[in-house]
C-alpha atoms as a PDB file:
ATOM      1  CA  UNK A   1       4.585  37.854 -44.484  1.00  0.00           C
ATOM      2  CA  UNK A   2       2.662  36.071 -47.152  1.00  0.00           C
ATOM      3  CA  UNK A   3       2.650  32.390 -46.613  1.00  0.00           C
ATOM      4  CA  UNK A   4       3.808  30.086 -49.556  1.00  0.00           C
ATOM      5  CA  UNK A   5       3.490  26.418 -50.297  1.00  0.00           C
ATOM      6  CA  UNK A   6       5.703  24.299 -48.419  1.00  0.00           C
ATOM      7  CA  UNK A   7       9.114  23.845 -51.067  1.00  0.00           C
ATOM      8  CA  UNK A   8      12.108  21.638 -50.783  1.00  0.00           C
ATOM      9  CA  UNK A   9      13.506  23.952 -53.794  1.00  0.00           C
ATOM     10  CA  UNK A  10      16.130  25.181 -51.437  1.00  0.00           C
ATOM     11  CA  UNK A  11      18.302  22.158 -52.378  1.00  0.00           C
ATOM     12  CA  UNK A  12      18.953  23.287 -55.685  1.00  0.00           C
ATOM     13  CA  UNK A  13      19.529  27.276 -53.733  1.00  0.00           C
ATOM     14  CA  UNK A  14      22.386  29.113 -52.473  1.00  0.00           C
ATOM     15  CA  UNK A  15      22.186  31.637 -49.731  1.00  0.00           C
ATOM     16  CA  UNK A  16      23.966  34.125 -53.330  1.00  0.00           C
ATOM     17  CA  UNK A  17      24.693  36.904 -50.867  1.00  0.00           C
ATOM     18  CA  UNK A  18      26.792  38.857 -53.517  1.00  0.00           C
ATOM     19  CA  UNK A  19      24.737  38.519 -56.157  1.00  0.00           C
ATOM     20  CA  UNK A  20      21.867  39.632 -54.106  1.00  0.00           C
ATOM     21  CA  UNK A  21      23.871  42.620 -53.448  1.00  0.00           C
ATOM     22  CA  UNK A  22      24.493  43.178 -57.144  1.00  0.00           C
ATOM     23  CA  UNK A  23      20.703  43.252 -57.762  1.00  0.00           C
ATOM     24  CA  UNK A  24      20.463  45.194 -55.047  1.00  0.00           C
ATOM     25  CA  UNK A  25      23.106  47.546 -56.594  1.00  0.00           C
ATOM     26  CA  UNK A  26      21.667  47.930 -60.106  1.00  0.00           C
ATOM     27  CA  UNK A  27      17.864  48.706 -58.659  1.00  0.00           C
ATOM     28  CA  UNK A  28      19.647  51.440 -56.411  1.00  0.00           C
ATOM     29  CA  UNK A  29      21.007  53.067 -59.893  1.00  0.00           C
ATOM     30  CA  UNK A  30      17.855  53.114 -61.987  1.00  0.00           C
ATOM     31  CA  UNK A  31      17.629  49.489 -63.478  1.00  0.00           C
ATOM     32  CA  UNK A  32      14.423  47.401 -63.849  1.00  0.00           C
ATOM     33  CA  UNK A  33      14.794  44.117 -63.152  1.00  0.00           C
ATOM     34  CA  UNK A  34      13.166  43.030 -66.682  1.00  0.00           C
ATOM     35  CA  UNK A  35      16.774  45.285 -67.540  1.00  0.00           C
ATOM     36  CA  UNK A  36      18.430  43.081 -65.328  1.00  0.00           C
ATOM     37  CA  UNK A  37      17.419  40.029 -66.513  1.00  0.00           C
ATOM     38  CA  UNK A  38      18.213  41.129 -70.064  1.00  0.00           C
ATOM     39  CA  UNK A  39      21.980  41.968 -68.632  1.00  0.00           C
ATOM     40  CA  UNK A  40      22.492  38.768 -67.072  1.00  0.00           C
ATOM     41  CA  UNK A  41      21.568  36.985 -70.016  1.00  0.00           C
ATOM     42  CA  UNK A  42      23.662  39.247 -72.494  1.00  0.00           C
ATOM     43  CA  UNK A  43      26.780  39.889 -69.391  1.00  0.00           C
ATOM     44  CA  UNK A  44      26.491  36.932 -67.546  1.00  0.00           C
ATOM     45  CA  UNK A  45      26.961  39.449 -64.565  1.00  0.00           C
ATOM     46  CA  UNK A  46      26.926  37.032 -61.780  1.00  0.00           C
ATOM     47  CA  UNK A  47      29.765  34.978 -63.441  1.00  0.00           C
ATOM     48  CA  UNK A  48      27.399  31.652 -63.530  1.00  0.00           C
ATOM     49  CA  UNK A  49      29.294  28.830 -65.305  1.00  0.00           C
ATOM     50  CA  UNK A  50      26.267  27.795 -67.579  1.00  0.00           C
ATOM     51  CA  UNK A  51      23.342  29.932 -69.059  1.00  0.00           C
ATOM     52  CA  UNK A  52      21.053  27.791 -67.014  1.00  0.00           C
ATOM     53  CA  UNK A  53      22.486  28.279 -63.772  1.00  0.00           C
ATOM     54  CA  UNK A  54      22.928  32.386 -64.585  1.00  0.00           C
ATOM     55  CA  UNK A  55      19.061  32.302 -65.300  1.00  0.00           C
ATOM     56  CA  UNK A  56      17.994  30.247 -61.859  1.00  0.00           C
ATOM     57  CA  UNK A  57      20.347  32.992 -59.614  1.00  0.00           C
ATOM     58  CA  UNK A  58      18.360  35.399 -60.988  1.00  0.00           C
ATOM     59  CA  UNK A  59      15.278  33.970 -60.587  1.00  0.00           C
ATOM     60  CA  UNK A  60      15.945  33.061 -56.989  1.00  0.00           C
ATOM     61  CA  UNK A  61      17.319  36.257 -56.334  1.00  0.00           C
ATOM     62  CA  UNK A  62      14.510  38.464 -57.852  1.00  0.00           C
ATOM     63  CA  UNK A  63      11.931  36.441 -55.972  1.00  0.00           C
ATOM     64  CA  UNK A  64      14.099  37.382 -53.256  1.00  0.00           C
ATOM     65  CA  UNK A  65      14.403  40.892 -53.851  1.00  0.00           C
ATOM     66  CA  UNK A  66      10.842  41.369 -54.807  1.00  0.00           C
ATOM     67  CA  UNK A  67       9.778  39.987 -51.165  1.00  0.00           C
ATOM     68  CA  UNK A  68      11.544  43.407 -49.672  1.00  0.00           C
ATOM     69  CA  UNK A  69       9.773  46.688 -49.771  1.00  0.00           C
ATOM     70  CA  UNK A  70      11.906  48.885 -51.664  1.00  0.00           C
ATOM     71  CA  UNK A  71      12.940  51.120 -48.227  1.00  0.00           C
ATOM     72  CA  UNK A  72      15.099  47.956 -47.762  1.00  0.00           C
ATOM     73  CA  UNK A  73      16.849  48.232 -50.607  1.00  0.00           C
ATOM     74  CA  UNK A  74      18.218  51.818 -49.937  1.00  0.00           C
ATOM     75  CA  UNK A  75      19.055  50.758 -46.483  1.00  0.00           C
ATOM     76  CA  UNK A  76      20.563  47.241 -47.440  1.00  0.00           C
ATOM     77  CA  UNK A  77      23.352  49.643 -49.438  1.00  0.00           C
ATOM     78  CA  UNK A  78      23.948  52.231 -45.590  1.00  0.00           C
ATOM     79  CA  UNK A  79      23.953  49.070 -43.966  1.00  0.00           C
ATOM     80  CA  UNK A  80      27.558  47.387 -42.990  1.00  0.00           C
ATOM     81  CA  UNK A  81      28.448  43.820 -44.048  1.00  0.00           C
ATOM     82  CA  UNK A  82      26.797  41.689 -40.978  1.00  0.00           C
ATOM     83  CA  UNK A  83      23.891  43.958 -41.563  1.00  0.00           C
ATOM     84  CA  UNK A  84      23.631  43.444 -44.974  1.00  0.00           C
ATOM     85  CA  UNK A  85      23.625  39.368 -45.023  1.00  0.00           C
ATOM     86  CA  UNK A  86      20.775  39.929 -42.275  1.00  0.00           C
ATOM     87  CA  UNK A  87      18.729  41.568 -44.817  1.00  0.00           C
ATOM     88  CA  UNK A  88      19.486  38.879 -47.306  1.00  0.00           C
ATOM     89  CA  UNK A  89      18.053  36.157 -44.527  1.00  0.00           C
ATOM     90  CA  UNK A  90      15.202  38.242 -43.957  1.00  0.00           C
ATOM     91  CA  UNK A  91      14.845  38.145 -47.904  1.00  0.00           C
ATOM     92  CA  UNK A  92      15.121  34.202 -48.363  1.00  0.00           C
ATOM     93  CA  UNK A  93      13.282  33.612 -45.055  1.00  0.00           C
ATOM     94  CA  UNK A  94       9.892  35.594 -46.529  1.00  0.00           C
ATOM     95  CA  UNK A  95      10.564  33.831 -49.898  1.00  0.00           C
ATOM     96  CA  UNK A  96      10.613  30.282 -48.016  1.00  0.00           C
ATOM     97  CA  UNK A  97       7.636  29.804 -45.897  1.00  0.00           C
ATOM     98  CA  UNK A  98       9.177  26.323 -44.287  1.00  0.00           C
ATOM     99  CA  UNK A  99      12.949  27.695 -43.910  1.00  0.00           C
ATOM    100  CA  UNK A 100      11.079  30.661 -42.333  1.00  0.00           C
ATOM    101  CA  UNK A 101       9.523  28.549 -39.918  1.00  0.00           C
ATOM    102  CA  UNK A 102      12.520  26.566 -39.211  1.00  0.00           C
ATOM    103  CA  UNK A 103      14.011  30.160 -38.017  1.00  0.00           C
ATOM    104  CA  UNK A 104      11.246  31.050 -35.840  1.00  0.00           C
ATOM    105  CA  UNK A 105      10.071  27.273 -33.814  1.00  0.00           C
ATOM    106  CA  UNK A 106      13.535  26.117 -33.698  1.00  0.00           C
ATOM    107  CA  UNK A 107      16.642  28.583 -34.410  1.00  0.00           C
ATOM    108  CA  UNK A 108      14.428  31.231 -32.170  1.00  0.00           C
ATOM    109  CA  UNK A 109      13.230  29.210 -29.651  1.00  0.00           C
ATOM    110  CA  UNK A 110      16.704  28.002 -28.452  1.00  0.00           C
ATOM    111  CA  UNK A 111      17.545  31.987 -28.394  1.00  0.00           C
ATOM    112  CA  UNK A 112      14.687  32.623 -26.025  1.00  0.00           C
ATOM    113  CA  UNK A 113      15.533  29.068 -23.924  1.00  0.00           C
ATOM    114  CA  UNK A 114      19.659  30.644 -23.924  1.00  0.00           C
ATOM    115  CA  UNK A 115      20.491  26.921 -25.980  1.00  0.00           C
ATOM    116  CA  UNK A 116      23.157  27.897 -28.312  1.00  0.00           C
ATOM    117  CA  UNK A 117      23.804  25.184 -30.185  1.00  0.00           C
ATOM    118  CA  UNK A 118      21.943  23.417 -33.230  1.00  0.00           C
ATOM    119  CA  UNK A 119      22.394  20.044 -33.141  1.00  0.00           C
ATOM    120  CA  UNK A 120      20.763  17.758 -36.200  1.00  0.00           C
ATOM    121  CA  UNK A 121      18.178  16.004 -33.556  1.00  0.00           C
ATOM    122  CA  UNK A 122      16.947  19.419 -33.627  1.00  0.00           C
ATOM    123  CA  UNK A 123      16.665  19.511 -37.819  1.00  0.00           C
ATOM    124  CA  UNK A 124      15.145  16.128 -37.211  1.00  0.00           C
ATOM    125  CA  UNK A 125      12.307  16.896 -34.830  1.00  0.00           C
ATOM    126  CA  UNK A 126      11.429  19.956 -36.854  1.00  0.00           C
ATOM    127  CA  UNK A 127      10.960  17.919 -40.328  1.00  0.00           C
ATOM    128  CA  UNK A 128       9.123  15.349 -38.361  1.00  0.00           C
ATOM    129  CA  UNK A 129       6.368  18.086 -37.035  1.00  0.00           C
ATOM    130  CA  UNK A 130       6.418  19.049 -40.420  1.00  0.00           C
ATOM    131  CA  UNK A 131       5.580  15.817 -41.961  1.00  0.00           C
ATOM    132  CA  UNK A 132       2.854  15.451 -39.421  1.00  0.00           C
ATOM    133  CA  UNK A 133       1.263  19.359 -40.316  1.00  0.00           C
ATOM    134  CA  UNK A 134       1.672  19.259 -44.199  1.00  0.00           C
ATOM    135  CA  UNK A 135       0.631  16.294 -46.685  1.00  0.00           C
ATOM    136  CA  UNK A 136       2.947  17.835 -48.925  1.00  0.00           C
ATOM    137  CA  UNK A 137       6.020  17.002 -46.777  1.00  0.00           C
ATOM    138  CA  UNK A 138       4.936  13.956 -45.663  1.00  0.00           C
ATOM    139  CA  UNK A 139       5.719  12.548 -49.108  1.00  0.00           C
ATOM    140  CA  UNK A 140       9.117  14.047 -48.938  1.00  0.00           C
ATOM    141  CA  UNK A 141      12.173  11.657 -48.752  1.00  0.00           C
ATOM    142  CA  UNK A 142      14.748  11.017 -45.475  1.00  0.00           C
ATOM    143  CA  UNK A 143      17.409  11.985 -47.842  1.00  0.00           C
ATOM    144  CA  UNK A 144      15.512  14.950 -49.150  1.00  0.00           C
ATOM    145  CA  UNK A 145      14.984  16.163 -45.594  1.00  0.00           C
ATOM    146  CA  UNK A 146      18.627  15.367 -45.059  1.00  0.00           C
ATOM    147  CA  UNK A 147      19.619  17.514 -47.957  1.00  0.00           C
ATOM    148  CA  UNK A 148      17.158  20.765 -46.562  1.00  0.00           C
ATOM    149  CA  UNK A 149      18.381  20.481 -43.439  1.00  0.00           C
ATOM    150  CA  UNK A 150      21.978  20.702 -44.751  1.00  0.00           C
ATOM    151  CA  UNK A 151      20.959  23.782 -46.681  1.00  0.00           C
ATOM    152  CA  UNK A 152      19.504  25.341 -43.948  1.00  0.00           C
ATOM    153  CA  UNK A 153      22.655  25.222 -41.880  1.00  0.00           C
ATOM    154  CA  UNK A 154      25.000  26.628 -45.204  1.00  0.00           C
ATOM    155  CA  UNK A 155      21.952  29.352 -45.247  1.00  0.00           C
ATOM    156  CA  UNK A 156      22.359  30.462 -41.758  1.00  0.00           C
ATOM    157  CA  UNK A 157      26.198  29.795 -41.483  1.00  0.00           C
ATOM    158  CA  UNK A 158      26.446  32.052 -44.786  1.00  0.00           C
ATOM    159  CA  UNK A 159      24.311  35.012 -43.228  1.00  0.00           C
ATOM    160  CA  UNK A 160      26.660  35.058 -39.861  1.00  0.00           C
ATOM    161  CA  UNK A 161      24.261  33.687 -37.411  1.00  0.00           C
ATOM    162  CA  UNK A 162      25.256  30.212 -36.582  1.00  0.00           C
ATOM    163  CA  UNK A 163      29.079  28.568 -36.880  1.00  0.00           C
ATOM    164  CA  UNK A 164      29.434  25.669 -38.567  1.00  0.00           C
ATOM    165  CA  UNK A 165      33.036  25.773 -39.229  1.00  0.00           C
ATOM    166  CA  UNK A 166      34.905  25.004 -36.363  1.00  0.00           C
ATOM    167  CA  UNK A 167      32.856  21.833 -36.197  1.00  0.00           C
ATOM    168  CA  UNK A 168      30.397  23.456 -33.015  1.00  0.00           C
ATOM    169  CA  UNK A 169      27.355  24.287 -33.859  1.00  0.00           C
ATOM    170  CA  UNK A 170      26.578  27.556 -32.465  1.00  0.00           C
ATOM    171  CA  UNK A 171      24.147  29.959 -32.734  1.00  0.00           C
ATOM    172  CA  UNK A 172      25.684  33.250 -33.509  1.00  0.00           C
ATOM    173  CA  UNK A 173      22.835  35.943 -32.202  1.00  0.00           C
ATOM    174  CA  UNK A 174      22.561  38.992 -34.703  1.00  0.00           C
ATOM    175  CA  UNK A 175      22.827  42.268 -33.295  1.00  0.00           C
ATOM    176  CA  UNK A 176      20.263  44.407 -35.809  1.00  0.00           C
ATOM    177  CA  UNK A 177      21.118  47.717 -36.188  1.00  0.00           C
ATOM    178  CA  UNK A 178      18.468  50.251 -35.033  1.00  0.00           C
ATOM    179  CA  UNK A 179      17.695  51.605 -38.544  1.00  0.00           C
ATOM    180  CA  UNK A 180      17.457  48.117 -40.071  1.00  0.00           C
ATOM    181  CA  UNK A 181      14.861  47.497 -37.147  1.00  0.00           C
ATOM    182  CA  UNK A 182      12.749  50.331 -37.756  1.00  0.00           C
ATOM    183  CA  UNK A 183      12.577  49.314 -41.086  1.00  0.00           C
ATOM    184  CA  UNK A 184      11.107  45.988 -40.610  1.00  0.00           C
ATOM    185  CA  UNK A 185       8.565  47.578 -37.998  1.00  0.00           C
ATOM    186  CA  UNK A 186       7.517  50.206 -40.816  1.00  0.00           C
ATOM    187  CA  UNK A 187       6.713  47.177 -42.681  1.00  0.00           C
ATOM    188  CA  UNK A 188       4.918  44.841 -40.447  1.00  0.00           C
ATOM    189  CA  UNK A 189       7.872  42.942 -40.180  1.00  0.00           C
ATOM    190  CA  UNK A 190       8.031  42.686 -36.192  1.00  0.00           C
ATOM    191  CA  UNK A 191       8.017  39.302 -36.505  1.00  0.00           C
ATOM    192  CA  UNK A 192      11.543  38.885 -38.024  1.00  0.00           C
ATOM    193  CA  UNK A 193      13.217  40.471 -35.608  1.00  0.00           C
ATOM    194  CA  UNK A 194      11.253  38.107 -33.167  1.00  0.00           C
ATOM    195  CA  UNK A 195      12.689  35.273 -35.359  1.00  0.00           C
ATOM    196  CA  UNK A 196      16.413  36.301 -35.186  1.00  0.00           C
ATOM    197  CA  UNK A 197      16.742  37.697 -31.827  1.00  0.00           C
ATOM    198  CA  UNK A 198      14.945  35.466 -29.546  1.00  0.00           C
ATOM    199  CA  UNK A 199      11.909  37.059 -28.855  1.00  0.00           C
ATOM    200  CA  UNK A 200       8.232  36.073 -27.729  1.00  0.00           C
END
């Protein structure tokens, strides 16, 4: 995956699972996404509330989109539901190089250890070891880090692989389905499957 500069950008992000799927959608049928773009502008087609907001969703979602070799986009539209939010993940996880690490030294490692909860010591810890590897976070704020770390949870809660709801805070393991897998490994992509499923 191509590394990017540390962002706390995610608190101003939703995990927009649907209107992934619409981009998704509209590629699969022949549209650009300059075309897109142009349509959510003129159609408002993700139903945004304000121009501004209709114009970050896309943004965030295109960056998302363009992360994915287009193979995955075929597949994201054979794949069922559970499937489908995993390929969204896998989409905001290589557009977020620190959310993408969260996944693989902390949600991962307490798959490989059988922990299968999350508790916020754990959110904690991670920013911490951030702080301590990046100048760039090390000038973040508690509350900002507070904030992240909520959005992680929504982010992984919102893809089906940890429950937030009930007020545990488990880790849901994925089950990827075989053609979804081969797709990653066609692209390099072991490590994501690493990530999710608790692998070394």
């Amino acid at each position: 995956m191509e590394r990017r500069e540390y962002s706390a950008s995610m608190t101003k992000l939703s995990f927009w699972f649907s209107e992934f799927r619409k981009v998704i959608q509209l590629l699969n049928s022949g549209k650009t996404l300059p075309e897109i773009k142009k349509m959510n502008l003129e159609e408002n087609i993700f139903s945004a509330p304000t121009e501004s907001r209709a114009i970050r969703i896309f943004n965030t979602v295109s960056t998302r989109v363009k992360c994915l070799d287009q193979s995955f986009y075929t597949l994201f539209e054979q794949s069922d539901i559970l499937n489908q939010k995993i390929i969204t993940l896998i989409a905001v996880m290589e557009s977020d190089s620190l959310f993408f690490d969260f996944v693989y030294e902390v949600y991962r490692e307490k798959l490989i250890i059988g922990v299968n909860e999350l508790a916020d010591s754990d959110f904690g810890i991670f920013f911490k070891n951030k702080q301590l590897q990046s100048e760039k976070v090390a000038k973040w704020k508690d509350y900002t880090l507070k904030r992240l770390g909520n959005c992680y949870k929504t982010m992984l809660m919102e893809a089906g692989v940890f429950e937030r709801a009930t007020g545990s805070r488990k880790i849901l393991k994925p089950i990827l389905d075989k053609s979804l897998e081969d797709c990653l490994k066609a692209n390099g992509m072991e490590i994501m499957i690493h990530a999710l499923t608790g692998v070394r």
